[in-house]
C-alpha atoms as a PDB file:
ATOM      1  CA  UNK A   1     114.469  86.809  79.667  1.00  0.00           C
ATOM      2  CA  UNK A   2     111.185  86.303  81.168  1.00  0.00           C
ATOM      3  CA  UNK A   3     108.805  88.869  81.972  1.00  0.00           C
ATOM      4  CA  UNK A   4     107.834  89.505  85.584  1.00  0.00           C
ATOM      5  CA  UNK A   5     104.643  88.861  86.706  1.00  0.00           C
ATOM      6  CA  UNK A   6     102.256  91.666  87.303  1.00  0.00           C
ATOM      7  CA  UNK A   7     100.552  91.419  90.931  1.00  0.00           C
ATOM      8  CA  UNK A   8      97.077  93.801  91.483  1.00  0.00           C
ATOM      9  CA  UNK A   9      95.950  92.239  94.921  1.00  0.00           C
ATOM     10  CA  UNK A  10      96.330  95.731  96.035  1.00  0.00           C
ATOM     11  CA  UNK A  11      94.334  96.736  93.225  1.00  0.00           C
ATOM     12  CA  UNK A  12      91.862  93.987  94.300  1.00  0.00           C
ATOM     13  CA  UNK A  13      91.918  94.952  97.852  1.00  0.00           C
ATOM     14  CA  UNK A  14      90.654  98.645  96.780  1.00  0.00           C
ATOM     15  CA  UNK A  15      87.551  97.296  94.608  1.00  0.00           C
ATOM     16  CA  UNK A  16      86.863  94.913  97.952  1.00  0.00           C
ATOM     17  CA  UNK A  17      86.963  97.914 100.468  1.00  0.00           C
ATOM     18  CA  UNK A  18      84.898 100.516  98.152  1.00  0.00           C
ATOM     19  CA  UNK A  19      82.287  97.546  97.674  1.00  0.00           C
ATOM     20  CA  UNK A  20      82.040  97.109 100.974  1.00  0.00           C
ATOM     21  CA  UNK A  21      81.189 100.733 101.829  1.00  0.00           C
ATOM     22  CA  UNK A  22      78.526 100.635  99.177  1.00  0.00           C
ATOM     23  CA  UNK A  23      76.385  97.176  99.987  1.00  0.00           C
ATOM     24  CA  UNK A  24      73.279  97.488 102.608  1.00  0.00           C
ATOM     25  CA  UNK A  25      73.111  94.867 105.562  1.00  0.00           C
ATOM     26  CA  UNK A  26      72.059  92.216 102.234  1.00  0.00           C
ATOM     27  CA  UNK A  27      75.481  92.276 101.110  1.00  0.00           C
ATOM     28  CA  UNK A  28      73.855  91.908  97.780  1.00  0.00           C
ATOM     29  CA  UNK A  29      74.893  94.095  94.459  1.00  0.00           C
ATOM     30  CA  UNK A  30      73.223  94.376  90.932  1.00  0.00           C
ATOM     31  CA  UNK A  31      76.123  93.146  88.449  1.00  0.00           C
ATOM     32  CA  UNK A  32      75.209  96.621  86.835  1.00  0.00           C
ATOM     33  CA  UNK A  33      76.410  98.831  89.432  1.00  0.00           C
ATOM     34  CA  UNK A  34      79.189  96.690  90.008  1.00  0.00           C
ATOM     35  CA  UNK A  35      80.843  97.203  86.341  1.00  0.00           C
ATOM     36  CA  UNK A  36      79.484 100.714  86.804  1.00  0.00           C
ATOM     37  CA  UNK A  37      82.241 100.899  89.498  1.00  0.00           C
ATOM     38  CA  UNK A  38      84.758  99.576  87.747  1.00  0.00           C
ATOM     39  CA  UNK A  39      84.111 101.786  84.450  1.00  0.00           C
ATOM     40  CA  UNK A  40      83.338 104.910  86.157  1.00  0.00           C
ATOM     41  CA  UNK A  41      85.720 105.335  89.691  1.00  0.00           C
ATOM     42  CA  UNK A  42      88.583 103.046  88.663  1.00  0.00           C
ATOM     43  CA  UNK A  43      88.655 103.755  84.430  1.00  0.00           C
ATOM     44  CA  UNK A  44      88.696  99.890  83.701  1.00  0.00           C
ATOM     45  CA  UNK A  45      88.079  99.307  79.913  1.00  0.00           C
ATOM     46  CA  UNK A  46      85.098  97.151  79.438  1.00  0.00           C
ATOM     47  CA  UNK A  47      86.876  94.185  78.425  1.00  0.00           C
ATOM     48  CA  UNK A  48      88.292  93.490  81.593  1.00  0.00           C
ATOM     49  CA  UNK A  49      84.796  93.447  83.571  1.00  0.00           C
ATOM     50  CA  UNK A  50      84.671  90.045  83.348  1.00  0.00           C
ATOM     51  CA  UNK A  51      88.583  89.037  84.105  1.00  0.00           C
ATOM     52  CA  UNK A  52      87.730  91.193  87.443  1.00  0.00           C
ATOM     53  CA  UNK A  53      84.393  89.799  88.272  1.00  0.00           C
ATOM     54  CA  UNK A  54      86.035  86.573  87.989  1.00  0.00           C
ATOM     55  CA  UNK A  55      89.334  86.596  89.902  1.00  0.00           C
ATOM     56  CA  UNK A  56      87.986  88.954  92.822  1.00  0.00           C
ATOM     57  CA  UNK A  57      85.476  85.543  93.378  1.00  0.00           C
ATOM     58  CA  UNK A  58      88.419  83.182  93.044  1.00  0.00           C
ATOM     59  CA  UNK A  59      89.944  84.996  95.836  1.00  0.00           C
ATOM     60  CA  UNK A  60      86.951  84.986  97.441  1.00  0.00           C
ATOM     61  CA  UNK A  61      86.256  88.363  97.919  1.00  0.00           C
ATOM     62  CA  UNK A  62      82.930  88.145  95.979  1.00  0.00           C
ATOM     63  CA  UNK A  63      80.392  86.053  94.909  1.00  0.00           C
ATOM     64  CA  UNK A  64      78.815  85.834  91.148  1.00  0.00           C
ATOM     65  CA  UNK A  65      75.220  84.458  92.314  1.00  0.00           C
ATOM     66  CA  UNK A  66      74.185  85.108  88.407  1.00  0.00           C
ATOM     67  CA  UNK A  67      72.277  83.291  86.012  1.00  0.00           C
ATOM     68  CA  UNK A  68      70.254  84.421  83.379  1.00  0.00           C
ATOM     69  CA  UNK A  69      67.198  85.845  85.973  1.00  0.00           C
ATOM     70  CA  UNK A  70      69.355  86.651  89.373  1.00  0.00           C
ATOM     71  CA  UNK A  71      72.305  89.354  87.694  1.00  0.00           C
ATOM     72  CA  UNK A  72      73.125  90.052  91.380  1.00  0.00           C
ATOM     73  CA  UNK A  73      77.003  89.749  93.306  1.00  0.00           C
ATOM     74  CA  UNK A  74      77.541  88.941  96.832  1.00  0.00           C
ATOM     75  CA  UNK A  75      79.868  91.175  98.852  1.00  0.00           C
ATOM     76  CA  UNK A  76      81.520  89.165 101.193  1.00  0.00           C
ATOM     77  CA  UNK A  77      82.830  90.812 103.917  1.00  0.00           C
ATOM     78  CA  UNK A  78      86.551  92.191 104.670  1.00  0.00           C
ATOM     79  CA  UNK A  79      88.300  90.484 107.601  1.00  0.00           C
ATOM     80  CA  UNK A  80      89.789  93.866 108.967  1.00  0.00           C
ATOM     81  CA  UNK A  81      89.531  97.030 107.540  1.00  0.00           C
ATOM     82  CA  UNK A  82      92.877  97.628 105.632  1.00  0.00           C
ATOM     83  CA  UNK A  83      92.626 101.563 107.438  1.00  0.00           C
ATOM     84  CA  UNK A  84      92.960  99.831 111.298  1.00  0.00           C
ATOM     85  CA  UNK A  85      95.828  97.417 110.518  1.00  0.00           C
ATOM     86  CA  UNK A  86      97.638  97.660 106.933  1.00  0.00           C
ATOM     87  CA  UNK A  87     100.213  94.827 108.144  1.00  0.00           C
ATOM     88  CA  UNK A  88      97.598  92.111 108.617  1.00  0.00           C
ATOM     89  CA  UNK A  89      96.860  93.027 105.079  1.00  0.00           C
ATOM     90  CA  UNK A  90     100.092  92.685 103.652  1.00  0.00           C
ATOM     91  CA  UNK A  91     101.299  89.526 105.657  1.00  0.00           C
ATOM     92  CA  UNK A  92      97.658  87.987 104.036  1.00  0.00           C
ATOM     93  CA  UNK A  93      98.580  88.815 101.152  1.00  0.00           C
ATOM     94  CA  UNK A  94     102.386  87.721 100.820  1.00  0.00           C
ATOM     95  CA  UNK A  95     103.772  90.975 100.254  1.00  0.00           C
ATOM     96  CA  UNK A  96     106.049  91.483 103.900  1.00  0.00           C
END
C-alpha cells in the first residue's frame, strides 16, 4: 500500500502571508528573524528550518540571498492577498 503524500502549500501560504506583513518597503529579512518565526509562532523543530527555507524559494515565494557575509531573505511579494479572494488561491495551487 503506498502512503499518501503529505501536501503543506497551505502551510506554505501562511509563512508567505505573515512574512509579508512583517518586511518594510526593502522586502529584505535577516535569516535570524526568519527561523525566529518559524520556531516561535508556528512551533517548527529546528531541524526543519532549512527544508522550509528551501522549498518556500523553490516555489518562489522567497529568496535565500545568503552567503557567508549577506544572512539576509528576500520576501517576494503575494499575488493577491489570500483574505480578498481564497479561490484564486486554491485554483493556483491545484487544490479546486
Amino acid at each position: 500500500m503506498k502512503k499518501p503524500e503529505i501536501d503543506i502549500r497551505i502551510f506554505y501560504l501562511c509563512v508567505h502571508k505573515k512574512l509579508d506583513e512583517r518586511v518594510d518597503r526593502s522586502r529584505i529579512m535577516n535569516k535570524k528573524d526568519f527561523f525566529d518565526i518559524l520556531g516561535r509562532l508556528y512551533h517548527l523543530p529546528k531541524k526543519l528550518w532549512p527544508c522550509v527555507l528551501k522549498e518556500m524559494e523553490e516555489m518562489d515565494m522567497i529568496e535565500d540571498m545568503g552567503s557567508r557575509r549577506n544572512n539576509n531573505i528576500e520576501i517576494k511579494p503575494m499575488f493577491k492577498d489570500p483574505v480578498e479572494d481564497a479561490n484564486e488561491f486554491y485554483q493556483k495551487l491545484g487544490i479546486f
